[in-house]
PDB file of N, CA and C in Angstrom:
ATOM      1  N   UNK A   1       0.826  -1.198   0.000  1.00  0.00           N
ATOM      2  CA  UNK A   1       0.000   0.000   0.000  1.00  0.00           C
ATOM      3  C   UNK A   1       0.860   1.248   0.000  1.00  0.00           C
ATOM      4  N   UNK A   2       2.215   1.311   0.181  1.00  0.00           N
ATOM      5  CA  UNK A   2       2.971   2.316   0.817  1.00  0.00           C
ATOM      6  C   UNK A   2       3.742   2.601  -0.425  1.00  0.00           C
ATOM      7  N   UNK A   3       3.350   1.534  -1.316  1.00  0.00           N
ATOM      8  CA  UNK A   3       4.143   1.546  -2.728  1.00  0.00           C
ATOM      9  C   UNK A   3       3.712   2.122  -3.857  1.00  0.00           C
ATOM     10  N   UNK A   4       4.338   3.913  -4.432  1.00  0.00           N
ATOM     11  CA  UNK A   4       3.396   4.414  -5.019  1.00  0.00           C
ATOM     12  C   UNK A   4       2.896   3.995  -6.337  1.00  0.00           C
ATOM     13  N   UNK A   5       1.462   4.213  -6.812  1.00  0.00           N
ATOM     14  CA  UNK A   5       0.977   3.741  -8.063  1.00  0.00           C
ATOM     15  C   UNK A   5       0.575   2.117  -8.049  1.00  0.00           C
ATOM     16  N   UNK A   6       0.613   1.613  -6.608  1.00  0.00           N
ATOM     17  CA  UNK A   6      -0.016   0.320  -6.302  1.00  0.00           C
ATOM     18  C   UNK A   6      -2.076   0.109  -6.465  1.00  0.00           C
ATOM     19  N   UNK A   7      -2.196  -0.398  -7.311  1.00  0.00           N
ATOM     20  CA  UNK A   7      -3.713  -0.294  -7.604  1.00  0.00           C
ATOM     21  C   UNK A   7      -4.148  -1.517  -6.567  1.00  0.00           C
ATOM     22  N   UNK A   8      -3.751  -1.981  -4.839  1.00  0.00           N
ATOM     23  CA  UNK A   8      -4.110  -2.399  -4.346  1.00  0.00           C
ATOM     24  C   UNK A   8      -4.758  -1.865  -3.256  1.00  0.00           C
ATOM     25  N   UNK A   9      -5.843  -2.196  -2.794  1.00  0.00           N
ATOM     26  CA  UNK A   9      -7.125  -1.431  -2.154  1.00  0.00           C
ATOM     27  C   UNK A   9      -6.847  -2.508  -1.001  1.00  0.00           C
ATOM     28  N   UNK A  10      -7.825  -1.587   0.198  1.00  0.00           N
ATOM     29  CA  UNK A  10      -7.842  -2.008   1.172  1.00  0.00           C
ATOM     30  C   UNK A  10      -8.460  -3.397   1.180  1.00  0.00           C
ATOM     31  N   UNK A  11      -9.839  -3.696   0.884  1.00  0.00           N
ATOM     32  CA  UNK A  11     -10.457  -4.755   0.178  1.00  0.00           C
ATOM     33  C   UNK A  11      -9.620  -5.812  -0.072  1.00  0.00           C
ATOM     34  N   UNK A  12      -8.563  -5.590  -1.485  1.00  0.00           N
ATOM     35  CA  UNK A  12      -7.802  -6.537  -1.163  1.00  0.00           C
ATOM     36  C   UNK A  12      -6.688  -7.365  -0.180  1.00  0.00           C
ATOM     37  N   UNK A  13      -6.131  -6.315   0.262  1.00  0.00           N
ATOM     38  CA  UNK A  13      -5.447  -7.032   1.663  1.00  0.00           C
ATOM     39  C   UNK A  13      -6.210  -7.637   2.346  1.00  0.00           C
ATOM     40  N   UNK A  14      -7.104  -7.462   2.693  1.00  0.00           N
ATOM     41  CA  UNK A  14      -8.329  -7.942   3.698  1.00  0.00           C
ATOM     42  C   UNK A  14      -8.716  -9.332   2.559  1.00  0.00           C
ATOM     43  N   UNK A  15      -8.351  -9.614   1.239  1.00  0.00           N
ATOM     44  CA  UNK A  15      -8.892 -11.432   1.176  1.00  0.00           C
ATOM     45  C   UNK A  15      -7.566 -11.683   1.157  1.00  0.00           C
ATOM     46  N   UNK A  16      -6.228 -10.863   1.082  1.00  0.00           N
ATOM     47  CA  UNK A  16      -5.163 -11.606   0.762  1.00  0.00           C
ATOM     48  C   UNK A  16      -4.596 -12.345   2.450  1.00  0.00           C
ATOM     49  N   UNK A  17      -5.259 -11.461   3.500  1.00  0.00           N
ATOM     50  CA  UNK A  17      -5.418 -11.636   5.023  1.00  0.00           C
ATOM     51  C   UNK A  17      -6.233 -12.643   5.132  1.00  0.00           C
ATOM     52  N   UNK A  18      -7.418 -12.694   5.191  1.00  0.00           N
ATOM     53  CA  UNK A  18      -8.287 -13.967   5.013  1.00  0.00           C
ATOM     54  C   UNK A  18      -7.514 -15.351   4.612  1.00  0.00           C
ATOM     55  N   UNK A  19      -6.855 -15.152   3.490  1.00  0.00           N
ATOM     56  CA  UNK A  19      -6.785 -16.535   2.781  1.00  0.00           C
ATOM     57  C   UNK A  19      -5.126 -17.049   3.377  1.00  0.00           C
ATOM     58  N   UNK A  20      -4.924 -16.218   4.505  1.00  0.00           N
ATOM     59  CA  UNK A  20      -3.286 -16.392   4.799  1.00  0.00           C
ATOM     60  C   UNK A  20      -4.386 -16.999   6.182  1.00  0.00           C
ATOM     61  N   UNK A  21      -5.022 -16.581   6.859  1.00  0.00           N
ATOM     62  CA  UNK A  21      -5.305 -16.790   7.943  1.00  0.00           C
ATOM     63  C   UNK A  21      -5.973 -18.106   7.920  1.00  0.00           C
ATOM     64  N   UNK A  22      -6.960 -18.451   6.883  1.00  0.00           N
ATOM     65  CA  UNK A  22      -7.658 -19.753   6.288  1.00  0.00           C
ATOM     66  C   UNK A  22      -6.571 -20.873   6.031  1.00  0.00           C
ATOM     67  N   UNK A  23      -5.035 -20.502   5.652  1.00  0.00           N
ATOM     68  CA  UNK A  23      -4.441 -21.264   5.573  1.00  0.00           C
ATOM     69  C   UNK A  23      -3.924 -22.001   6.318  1.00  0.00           C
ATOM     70  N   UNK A  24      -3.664 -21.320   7.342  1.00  0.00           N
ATOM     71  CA  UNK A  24      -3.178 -21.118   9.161  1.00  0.00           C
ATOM     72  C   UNK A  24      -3.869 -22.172   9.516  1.00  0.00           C
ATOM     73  N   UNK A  25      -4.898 -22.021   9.381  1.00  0.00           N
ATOM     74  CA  UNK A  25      -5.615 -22.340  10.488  1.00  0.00           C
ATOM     75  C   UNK A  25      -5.890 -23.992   9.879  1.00  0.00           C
ATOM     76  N   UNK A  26      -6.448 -24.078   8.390  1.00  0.00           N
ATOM     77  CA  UNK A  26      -5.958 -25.156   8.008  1.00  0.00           C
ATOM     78  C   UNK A  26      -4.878 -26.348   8.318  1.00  0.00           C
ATOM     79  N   UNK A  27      -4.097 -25.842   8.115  1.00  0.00           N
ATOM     80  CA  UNK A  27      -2.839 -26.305   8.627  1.00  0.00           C
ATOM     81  C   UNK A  27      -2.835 -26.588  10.253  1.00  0.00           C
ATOM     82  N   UNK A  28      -3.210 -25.723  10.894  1.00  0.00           N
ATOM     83  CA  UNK A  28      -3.156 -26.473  12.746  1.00  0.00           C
ATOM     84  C   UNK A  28      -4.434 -27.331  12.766  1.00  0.00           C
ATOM     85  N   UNK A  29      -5.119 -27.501  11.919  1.00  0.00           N
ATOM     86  CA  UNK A  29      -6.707 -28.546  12.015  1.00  0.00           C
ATOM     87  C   UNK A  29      -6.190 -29.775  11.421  1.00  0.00           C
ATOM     88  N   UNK A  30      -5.436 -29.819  10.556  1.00  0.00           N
ATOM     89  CA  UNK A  30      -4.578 -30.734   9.855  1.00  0.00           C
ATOM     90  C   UNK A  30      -4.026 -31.371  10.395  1.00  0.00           C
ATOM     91  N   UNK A  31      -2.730 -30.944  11.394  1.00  0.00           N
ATOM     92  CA  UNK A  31      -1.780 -31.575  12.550  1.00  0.00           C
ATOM     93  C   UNK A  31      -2.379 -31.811  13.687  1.00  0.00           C
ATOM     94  N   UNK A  32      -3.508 -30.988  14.033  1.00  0.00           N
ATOM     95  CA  UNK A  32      -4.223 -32.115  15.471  1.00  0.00           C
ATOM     96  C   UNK A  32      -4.989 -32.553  14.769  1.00  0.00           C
ATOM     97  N   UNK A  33      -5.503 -33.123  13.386  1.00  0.00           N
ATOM     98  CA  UNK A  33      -6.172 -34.313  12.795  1.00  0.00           C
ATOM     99  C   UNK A  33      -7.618 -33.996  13.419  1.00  0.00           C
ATOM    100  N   UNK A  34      -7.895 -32.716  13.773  1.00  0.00           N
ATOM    101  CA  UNK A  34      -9.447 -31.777  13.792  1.00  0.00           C
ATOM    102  C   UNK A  34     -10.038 -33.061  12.579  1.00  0.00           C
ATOM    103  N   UNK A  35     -11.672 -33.206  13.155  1.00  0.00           N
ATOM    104  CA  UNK A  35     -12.932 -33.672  12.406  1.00  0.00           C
ATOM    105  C   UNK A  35     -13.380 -32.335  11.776  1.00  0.00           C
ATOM    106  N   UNK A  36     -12.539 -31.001  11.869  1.00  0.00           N
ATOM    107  CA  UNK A  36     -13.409 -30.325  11.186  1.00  0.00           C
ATOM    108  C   UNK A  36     -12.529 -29.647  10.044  1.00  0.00           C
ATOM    109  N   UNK A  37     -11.034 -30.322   9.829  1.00  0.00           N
ATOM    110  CA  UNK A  37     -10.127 -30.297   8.554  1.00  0.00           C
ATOM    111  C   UNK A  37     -11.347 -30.134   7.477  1.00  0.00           C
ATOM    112  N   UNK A  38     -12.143 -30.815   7.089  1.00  0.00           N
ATOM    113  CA  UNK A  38     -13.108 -30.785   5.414  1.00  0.00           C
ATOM    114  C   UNK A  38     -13.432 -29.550   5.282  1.00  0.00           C
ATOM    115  N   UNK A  39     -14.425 -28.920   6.667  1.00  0.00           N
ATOM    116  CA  UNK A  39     -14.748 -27.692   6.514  1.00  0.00           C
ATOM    117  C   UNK A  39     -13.798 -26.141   5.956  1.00  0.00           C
ATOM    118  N   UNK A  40     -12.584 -26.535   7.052  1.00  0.00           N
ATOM    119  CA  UNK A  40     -11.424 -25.613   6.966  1.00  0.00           C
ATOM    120  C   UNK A  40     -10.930 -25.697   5.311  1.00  0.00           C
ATOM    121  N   UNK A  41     -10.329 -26.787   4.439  1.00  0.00           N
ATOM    122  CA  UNK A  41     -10.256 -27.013   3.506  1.00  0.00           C
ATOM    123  C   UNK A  41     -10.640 -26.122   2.433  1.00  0.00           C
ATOM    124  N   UNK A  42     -12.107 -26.336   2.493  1.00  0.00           N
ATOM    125  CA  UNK A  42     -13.043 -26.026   1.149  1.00  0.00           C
ATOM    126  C   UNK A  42     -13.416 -24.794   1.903  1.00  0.00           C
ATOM    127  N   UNK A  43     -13.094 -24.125   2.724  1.00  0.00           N
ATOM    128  CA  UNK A  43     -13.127 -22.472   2.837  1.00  0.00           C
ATOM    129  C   UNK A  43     -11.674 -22.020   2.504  1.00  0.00           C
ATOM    130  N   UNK A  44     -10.788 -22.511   2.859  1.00  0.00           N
ATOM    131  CA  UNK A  44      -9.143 -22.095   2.145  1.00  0.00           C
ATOM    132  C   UNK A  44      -9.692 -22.478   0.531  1.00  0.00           C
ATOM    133  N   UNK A  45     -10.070 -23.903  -0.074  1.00  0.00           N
ATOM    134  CA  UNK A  45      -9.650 -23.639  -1.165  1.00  0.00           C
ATOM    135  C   UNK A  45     -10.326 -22.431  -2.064  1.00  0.00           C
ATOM    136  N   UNK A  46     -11.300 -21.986  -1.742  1.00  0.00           N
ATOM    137  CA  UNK A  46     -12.546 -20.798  -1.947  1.00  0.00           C
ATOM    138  C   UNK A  46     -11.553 -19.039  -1.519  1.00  0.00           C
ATOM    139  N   UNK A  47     -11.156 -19.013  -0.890  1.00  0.00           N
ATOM    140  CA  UNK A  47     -10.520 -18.059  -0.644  1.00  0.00           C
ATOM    141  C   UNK A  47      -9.330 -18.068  -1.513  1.00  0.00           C
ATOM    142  N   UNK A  48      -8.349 -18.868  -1.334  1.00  0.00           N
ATOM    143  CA  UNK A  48      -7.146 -19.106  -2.535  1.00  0.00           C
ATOM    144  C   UNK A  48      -7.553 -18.910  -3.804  1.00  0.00           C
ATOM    145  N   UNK A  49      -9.031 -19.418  -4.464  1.00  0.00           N
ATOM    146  CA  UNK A  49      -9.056 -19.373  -5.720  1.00  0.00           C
ATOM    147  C   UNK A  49      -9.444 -18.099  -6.303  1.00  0.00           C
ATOM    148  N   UNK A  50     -10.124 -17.431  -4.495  1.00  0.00           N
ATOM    149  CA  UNK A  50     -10.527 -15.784  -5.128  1.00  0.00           C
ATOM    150  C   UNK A  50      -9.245 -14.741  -5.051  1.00  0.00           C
ATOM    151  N   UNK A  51      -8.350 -15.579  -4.237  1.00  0.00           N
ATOM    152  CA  UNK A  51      -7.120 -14.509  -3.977  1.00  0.00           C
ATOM    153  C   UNK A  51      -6.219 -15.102  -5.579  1.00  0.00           C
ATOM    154  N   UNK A  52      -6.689 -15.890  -6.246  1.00  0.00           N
ATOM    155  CA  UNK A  52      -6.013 -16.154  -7.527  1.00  0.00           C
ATOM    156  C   UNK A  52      -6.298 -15.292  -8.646  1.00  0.00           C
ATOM    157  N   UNK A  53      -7.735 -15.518  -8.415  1.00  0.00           N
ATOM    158  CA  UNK A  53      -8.416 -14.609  -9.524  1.00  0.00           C
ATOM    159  C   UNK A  53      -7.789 -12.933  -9.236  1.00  0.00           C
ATOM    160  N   UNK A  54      -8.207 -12.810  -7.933  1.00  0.00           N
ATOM    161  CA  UNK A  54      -7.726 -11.303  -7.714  1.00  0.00           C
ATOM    162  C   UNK A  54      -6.443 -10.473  -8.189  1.00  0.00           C
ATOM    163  N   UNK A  55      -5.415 -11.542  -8.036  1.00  0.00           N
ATOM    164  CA  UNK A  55      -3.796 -11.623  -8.365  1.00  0.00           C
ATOM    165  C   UNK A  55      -3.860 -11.549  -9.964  1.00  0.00           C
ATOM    166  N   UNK A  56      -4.274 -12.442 -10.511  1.00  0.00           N
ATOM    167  CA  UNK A  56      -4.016 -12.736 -11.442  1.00  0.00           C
ATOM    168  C   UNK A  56      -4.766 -11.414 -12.656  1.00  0.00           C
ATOM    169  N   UNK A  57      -5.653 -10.191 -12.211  1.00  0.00           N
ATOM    170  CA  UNK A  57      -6.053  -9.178 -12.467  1.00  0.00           C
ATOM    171  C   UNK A  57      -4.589  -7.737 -13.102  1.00  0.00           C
ATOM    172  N   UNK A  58      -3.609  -8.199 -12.141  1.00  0.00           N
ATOM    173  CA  UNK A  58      -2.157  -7.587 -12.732  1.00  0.00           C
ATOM    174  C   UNK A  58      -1.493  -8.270 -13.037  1.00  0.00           C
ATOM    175  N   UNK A  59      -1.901  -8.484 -14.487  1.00  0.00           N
ATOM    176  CA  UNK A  59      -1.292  -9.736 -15.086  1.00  0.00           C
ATOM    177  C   UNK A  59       0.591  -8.920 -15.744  1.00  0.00           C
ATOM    178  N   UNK A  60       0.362  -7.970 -15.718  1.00  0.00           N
ATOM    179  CA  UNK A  60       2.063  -7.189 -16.230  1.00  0.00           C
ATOM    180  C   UNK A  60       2.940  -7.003 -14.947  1.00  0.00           C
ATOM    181  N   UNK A  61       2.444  -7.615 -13.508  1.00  0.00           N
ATOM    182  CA  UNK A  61       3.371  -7.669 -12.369  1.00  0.00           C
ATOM    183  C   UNK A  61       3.679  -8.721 -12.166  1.00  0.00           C
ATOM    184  N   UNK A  62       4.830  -9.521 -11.816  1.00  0.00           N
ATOM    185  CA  UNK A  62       5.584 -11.043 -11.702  1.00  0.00           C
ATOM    186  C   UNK A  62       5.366 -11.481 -10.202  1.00  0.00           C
ATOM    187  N   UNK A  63       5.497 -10.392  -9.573  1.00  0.00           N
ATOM    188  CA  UNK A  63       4.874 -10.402  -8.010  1.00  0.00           C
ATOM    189  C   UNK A  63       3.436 -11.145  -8.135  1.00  0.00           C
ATOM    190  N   UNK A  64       2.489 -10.705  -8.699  1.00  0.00           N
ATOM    191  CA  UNK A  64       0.819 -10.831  -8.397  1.00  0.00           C
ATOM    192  C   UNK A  64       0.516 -11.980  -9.019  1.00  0.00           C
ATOM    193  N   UNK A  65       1.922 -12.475 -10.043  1.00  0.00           N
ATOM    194  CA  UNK A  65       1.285 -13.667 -11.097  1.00  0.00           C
ATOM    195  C   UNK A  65       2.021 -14.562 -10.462  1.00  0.00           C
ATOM    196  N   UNK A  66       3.165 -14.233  -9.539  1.00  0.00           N
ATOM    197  CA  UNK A  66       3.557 -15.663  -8.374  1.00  0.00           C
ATOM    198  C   UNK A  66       3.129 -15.961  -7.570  1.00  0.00           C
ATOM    199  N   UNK A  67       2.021 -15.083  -6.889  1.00  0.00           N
ATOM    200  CA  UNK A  67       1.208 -14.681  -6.079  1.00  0.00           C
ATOM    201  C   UNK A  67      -0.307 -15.792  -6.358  1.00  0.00           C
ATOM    202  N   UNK A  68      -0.674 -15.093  -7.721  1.00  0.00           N
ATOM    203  CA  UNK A  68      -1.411 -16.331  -8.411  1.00  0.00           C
ATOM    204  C   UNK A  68      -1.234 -17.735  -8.712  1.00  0.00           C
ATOM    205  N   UNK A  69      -0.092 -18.150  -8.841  1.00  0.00           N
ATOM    206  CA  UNK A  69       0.204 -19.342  -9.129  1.00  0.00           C
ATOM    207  C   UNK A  69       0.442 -20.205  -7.793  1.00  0.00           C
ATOM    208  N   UNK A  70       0.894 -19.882  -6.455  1.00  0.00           N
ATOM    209  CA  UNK A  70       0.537 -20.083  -5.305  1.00  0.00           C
ATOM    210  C   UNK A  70      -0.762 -20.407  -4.985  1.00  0.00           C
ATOM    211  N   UNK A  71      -1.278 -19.221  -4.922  1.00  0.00           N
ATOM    212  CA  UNK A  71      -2.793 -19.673  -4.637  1.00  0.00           C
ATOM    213  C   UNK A  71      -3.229 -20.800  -5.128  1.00  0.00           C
ATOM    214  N   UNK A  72      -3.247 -20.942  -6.708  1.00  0.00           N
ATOM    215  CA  UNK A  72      -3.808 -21.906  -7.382  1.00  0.00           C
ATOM    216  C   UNK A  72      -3.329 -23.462  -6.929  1.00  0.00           C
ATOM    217  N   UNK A  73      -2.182 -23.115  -7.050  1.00  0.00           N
ATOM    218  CA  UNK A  73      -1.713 -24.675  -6.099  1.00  0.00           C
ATOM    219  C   UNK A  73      -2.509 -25.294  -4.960  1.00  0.00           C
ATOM    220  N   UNK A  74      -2.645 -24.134  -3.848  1.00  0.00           N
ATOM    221  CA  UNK A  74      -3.066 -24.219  -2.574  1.00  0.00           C
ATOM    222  C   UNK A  74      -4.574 -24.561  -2.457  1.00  0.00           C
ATOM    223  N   UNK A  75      -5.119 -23.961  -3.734  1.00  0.00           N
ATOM    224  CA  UNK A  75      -6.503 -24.277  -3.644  1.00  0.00           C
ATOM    225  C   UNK A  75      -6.863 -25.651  -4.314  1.00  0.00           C
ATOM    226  N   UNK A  76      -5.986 -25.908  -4.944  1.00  0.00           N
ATOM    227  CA  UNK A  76      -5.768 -27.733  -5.855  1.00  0.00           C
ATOM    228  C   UNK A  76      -5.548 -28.307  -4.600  1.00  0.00           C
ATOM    229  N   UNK A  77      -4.449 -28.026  -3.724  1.00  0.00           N
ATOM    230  CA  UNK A  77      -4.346 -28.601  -2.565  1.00  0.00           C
ATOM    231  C   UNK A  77      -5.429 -29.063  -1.805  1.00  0.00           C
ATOM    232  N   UNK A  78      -6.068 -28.185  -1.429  1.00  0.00           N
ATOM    233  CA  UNK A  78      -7.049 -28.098  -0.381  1.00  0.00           C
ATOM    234  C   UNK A  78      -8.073 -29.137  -0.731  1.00  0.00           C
ATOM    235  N   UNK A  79      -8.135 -28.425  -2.329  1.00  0.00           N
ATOM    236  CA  UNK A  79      -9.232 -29.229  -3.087  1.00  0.00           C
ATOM    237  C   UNK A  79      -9.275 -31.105  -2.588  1.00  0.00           C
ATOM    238  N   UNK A  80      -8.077 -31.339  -3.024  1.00  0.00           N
ATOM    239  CA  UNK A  80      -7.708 -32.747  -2.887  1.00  0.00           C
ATOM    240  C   UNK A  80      -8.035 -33.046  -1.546  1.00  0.00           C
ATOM    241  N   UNK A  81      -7.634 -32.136  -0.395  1.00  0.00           N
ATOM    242  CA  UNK A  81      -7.513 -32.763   1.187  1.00  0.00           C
ATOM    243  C   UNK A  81      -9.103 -32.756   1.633  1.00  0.00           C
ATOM    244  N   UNK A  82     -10.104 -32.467   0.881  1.00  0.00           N
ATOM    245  CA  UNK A  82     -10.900 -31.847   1.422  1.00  0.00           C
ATOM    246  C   UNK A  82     -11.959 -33.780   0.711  1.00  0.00           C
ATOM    247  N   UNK A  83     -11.261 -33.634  -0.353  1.00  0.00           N
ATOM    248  CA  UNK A  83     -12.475 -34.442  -0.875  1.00  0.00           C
ATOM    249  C   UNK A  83     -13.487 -33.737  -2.123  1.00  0.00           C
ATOM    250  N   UNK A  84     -13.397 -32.304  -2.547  1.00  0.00           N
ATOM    251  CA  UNK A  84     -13.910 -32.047  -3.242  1.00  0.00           C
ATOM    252  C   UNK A  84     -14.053 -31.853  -4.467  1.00  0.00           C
ATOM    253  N   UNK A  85     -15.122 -32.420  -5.119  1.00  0.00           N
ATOM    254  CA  UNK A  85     -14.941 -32.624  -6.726  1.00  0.00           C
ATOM    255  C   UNK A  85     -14.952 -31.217  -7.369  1.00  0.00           C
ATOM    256  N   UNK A  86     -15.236 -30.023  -6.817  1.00  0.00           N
ATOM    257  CA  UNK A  86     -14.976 -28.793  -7.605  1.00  0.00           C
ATOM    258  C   UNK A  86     -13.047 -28.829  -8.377  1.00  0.00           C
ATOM    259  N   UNK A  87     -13.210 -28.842  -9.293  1.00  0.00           N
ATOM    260  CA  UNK A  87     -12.047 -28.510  -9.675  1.00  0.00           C
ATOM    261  C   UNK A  87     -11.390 -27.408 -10.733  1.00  0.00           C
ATOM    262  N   UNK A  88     -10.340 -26.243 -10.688  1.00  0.00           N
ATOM    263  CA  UNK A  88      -9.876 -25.406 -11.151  1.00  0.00           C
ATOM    264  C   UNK A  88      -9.641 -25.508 -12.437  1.00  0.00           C
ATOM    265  N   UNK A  89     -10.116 -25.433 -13.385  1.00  0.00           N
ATOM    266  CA  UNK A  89      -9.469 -26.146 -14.480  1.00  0.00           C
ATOM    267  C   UNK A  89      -8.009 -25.965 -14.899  1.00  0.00           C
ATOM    268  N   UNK A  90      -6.889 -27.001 -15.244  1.00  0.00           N
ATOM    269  CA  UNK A  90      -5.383 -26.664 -15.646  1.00  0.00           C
ATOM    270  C   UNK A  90      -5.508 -25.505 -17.444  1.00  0.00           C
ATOM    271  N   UNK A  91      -6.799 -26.337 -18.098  1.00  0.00           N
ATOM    272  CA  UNK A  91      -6.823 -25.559 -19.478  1.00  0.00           C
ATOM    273  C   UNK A  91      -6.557 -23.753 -19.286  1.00  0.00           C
ATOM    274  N   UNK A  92      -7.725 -23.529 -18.447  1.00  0.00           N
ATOM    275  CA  UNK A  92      -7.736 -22.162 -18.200  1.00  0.00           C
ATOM    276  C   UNK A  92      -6.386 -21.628 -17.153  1.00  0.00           C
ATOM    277  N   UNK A  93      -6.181 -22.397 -16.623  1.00  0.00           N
ATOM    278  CA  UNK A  93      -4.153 -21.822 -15.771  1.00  0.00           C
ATOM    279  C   UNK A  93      -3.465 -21.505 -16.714  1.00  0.00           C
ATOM    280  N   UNK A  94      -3.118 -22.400 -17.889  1.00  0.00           N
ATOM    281  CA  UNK A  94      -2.842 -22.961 -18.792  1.00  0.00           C
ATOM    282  C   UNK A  94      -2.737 -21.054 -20.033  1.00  0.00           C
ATOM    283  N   UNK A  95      -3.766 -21.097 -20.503  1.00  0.00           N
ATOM    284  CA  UNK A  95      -4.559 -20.047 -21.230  1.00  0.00           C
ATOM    285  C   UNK A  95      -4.391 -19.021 -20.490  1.00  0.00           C
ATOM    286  N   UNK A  96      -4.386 -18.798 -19.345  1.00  0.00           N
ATOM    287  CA  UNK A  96      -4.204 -17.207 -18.979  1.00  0.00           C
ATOM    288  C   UNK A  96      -2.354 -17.013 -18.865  1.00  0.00           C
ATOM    289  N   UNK A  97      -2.088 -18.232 -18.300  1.00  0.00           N
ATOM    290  CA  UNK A  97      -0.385 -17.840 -17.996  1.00  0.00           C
ATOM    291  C   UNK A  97       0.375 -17.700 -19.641  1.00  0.00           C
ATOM    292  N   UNK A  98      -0.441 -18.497 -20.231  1.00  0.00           N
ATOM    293  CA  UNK A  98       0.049 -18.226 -21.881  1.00  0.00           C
ATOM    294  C   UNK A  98      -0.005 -16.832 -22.536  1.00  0.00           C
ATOM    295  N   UNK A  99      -1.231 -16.177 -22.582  1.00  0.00           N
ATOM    296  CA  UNK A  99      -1.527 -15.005 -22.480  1.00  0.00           C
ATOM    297  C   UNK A  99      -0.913 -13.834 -21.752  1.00  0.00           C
ATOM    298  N   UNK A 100      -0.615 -14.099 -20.686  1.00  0.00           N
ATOM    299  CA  UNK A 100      -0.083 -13.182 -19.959  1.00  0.00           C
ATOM    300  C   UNK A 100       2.046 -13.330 -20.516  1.00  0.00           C
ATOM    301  N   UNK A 101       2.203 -14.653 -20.668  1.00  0.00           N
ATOM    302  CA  UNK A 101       3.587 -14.589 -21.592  1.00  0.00           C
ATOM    303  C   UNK A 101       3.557 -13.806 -22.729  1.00  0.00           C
ATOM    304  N   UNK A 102       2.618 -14.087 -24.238  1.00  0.00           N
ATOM    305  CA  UNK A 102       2.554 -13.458 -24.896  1.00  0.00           C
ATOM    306  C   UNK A 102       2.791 -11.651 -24.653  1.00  0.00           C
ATOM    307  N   UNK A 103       1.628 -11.189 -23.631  1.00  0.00           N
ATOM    308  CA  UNK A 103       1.720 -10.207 -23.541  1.00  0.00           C
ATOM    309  C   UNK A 103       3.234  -9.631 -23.137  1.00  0.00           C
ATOM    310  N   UNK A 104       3.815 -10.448 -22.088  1.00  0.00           N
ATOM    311  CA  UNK A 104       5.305  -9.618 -21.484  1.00  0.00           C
ATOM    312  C   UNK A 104       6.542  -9.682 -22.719  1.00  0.00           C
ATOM    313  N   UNK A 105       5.832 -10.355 -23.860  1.00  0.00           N
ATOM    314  CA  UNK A 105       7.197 -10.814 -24.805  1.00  0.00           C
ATOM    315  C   UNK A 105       7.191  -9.973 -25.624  1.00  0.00           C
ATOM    316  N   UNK A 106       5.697  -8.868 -25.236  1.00  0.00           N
ATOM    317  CA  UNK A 106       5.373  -7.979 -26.627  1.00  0.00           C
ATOM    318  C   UNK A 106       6.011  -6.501 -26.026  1.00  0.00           C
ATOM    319  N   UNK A 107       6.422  -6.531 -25.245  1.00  0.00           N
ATOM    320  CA  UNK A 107       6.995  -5.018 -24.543  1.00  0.00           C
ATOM    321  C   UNK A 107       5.843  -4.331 -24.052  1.00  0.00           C
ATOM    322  N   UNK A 108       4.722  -5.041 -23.227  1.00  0.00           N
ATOM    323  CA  UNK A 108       3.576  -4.146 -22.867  1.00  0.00           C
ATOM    324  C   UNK A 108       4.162  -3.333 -21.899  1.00  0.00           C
ATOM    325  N   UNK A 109       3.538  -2.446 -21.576  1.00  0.00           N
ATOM    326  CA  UNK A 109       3.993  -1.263 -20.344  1.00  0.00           C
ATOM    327  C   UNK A 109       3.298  -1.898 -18.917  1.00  0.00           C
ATOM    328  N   UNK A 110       3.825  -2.122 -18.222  1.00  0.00           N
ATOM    329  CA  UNK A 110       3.660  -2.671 -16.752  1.00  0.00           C
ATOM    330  C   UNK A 110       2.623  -1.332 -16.292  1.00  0.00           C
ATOM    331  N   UNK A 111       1.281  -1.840 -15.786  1.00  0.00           N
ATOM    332  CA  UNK A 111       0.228  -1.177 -15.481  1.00  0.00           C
ATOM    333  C   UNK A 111       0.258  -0.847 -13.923  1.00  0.00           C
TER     334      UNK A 111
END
C-alpha cells in the first residue's frame, strides 16, 4: 500500500489476510487431525481461488502472477484434502499464464 501507483485497495489485503489466515488455520486442524479439517479445507480452497483470480487481475506484475500461481496450487491442494470434486481447471491456468507470456514478450507497459 505504501508503494506508489499500487492499484491495491484495502479490500484486497483484507482477502489476501483472510486466505493467509484460512491457511493457518488449516494447517493447525490438519496436525491435530481436527474432524473439522473438510470444513477448513473447502473455505481455504474458496478463498485461494478468489485470492487467484484477484492476483491474477495484474497480469504485467511477476509479483501478483507468483502470487497467483501459489494460490492456485493451494486451492488444488485443499481441493484434494478436502475431498472435493470442484475442480480449477489446468486448461484455463494454462490459457491465462500463456496469455499473460505473450503479452510480457510484446513489450507491454507494466500497469
Amino acid at each position: 500500500m505504501e508503494e506508489k501507483g499500487t492499484a491495491f485497495s484495502g479490500k484486497h489485503l483484507s482477502l489476501l489476510q483472510f486466505c493467509v489466515d484460512a491457511c493457518q488455520m488449516t494447517a493447525r486442524l490438519l496436525i491435530a487431525e481436527s474432524e473439522f479439517y473438510n470444513q477448513s479445507c473447502e473455505l481455504t480452497f474458496e478463498l485461494c481461488n478468489a485470492c487467484a483470480i484477484e492476483c491474477e487481475r495484474y497480469e504485467y506484475d511477476e509479483v501478483f502472477q507468483q502470487c497467483a500461481d501459489i494460490c492456485r496450487s493451494c486451492a488444488e491442494s485443499c481441493r484434494g484434502m478436502s475431498g472435493m470434486t470442484v475442480r480449477v481447471p489446468k486448461e484455463e491456468i494454462e490459457r491465462k499464464r500463456n496469455s499473460s507470456a505473450r503479452t510480457s514478450t510484446n513489450g507491454a507497459a507494466r500497469i
